[in-house]
Protein backbone atom coordinates (compact mmCIF):
# COMPACT_ATOMS: atom_id res chain seq x y z
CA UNK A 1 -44.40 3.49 -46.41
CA UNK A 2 -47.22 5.12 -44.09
CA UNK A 3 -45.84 5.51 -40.69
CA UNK A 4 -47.44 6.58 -36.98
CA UNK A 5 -45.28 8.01 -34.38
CA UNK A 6 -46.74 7.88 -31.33
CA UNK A 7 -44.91 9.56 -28.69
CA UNK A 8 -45.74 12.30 -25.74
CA UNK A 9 -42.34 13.68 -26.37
CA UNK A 10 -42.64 16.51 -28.70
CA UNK A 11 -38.43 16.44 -29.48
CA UNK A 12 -38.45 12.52 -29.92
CA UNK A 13 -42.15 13.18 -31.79
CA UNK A 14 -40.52 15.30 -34.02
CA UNK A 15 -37.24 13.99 -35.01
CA UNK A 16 -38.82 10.44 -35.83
CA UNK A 17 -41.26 12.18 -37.94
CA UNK A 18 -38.21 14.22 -39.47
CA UNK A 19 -36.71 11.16 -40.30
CA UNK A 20 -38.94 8.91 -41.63
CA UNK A 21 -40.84 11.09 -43.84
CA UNK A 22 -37.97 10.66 -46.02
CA UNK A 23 -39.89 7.45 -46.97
CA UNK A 24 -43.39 8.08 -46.56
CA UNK A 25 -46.55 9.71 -45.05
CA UNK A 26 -45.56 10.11 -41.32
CA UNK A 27 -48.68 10.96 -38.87
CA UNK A 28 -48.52 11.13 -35.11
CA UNK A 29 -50.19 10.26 -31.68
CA UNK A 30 -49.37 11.40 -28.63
CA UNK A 31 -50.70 8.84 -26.51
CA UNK A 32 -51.48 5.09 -26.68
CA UNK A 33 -55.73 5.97 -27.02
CA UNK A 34 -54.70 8.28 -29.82
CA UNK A 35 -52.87 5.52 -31.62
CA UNK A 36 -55.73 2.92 -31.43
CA UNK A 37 -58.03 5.45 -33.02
CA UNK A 38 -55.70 6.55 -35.79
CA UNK A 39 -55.23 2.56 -36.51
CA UNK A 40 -58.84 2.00 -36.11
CA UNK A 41 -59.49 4.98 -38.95
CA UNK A 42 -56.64 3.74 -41.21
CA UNK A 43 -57.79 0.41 -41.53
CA UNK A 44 -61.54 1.52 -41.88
CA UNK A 45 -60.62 3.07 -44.96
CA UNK A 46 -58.68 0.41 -46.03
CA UNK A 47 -55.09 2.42 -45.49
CA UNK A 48 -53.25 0.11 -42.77
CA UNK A 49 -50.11 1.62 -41.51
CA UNK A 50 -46.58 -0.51 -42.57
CA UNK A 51 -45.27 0.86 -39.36
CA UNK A 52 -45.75 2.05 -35.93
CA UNK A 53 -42.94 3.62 -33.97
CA UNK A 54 -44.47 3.01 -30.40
CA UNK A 55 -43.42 4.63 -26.99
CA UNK A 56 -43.89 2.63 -24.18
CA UNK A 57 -43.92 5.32 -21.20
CA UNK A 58 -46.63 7.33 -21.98
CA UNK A 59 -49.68 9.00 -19.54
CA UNK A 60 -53.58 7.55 -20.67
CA UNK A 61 -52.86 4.33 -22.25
CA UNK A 62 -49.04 3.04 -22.04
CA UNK A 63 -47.46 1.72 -25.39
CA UNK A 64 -47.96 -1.83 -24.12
CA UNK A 65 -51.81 -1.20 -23.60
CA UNK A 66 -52.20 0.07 -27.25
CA UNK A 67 -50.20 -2.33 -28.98
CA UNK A 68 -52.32 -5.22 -27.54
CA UNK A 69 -55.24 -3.43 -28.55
CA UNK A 70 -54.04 -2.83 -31.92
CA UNK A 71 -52.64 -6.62 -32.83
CA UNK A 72 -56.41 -7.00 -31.27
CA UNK A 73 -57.99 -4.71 -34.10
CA UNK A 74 -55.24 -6.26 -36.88
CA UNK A 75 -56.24 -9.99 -35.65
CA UNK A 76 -60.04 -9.00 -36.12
CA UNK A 77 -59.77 -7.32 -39.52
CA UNK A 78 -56.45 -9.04 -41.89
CA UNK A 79 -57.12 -11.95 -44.36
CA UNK A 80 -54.48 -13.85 -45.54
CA UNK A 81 -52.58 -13.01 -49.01
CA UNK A 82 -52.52 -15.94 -51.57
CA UNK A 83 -48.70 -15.94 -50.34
CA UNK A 84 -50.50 -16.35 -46.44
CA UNK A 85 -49.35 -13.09 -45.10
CA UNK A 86 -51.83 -11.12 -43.31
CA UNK A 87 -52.68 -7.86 -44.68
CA UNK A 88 -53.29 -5.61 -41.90
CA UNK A 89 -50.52 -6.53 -39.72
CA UNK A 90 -47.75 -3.39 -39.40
CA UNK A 91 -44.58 -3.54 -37.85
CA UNK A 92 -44.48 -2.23 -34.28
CA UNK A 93 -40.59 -0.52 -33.15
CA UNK A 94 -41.01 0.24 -29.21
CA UNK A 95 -38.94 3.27 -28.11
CA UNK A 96 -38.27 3.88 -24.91
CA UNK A 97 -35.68 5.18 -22.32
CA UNK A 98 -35.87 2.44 -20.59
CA UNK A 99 -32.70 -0.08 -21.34
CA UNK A 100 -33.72 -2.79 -19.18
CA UNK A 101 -34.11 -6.58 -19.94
CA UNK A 102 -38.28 -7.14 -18.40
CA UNK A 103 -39.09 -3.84 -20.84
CA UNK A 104 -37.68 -5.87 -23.54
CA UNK A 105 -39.36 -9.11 -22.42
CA UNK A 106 -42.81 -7.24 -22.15
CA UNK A 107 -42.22 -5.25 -25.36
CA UNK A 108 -41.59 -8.45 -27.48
CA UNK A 109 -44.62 -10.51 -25.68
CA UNK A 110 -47.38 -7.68 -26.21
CA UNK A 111 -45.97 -8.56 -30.79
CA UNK A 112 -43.71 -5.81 -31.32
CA UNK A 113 -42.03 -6.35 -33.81
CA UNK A 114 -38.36 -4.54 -32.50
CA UNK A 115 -37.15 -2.75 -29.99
CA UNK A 116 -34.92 0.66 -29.68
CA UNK A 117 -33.73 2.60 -26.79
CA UNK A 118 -33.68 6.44 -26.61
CA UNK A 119 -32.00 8.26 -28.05
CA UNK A 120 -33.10 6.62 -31.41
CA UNK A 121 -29.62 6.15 -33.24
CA UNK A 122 -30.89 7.07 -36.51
CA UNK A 123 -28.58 4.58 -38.69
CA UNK A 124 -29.74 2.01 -36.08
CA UNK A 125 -33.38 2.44 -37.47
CA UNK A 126 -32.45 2.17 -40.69
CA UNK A 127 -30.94 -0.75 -40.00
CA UNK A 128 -33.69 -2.58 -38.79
CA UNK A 129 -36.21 -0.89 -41.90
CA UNK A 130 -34.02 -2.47 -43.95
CA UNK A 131 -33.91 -6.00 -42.15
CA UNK A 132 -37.96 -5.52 -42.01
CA UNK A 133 -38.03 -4.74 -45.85
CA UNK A 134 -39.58 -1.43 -45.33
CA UNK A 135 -37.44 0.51 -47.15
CA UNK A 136 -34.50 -0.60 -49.60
């Protein structure tokens, strides 16, 4: 699995890269432009990311503002698999602080794929990398 962590919090940067590269290559972003550009590069060189643990709260470009831009990129670049998945497409977890019903709303409409409040429960995100198939 090839994971981005993009987070401005160097604690929350760290553990989630601490954690998940138990199952793959982990890089990181620390703001929403810097995530667009390491997406952008990835899937230049043909070497999409399966997942992208996104902040939302974040200064520069907010976590809602870069996953529209990225599903933007995906949309312009995947092909359908004989099977008719689209290569290209990760899955998007938003983390946040924010435990609020709208950030959940917006979060889901800009095609996240999940959502988890901070502090990330680690046996919580296995949970649902495990209902998403991304790791056994």
């Amino acid at each position: 699995m090839k994971t981005l962590v993009v987070e401005d919090d160097f604690t929350s940067r760290l553990f989630l890269q601490k954690l998940l590269s138990t199952y793959g290559s982990v890089h990181t972003a620390v703001d929403g432009q810097k995530a667009v550009e390491a997406v952008r590069t990835a899937m230049e060189i043909n070497r999409p990311y399966n997942l992208i643990c996104m902040d939302i709260v974040m200064p520069g470009m907010d976590g809602q503002q870069a996953i529209r831009e990225i599903r933007a990129l995906e949309d312009a670049k995947s092909k359908f698999t004989s099977k008719g998945v689209k290569i290209f497409m990760a899955k998007i977890i938003m983390t946040t602080a924010l435990d609020g019903f709208q950030g959940k709303i917006n979060a889901f409409s800009g095609l996240c794929d999940d959502y988890l409040v901070k502090p990330i429960d680690p046996e919580s995100l296995l949970v649902v990398l495990r209902d998403m198939k991304l790791i056994p």
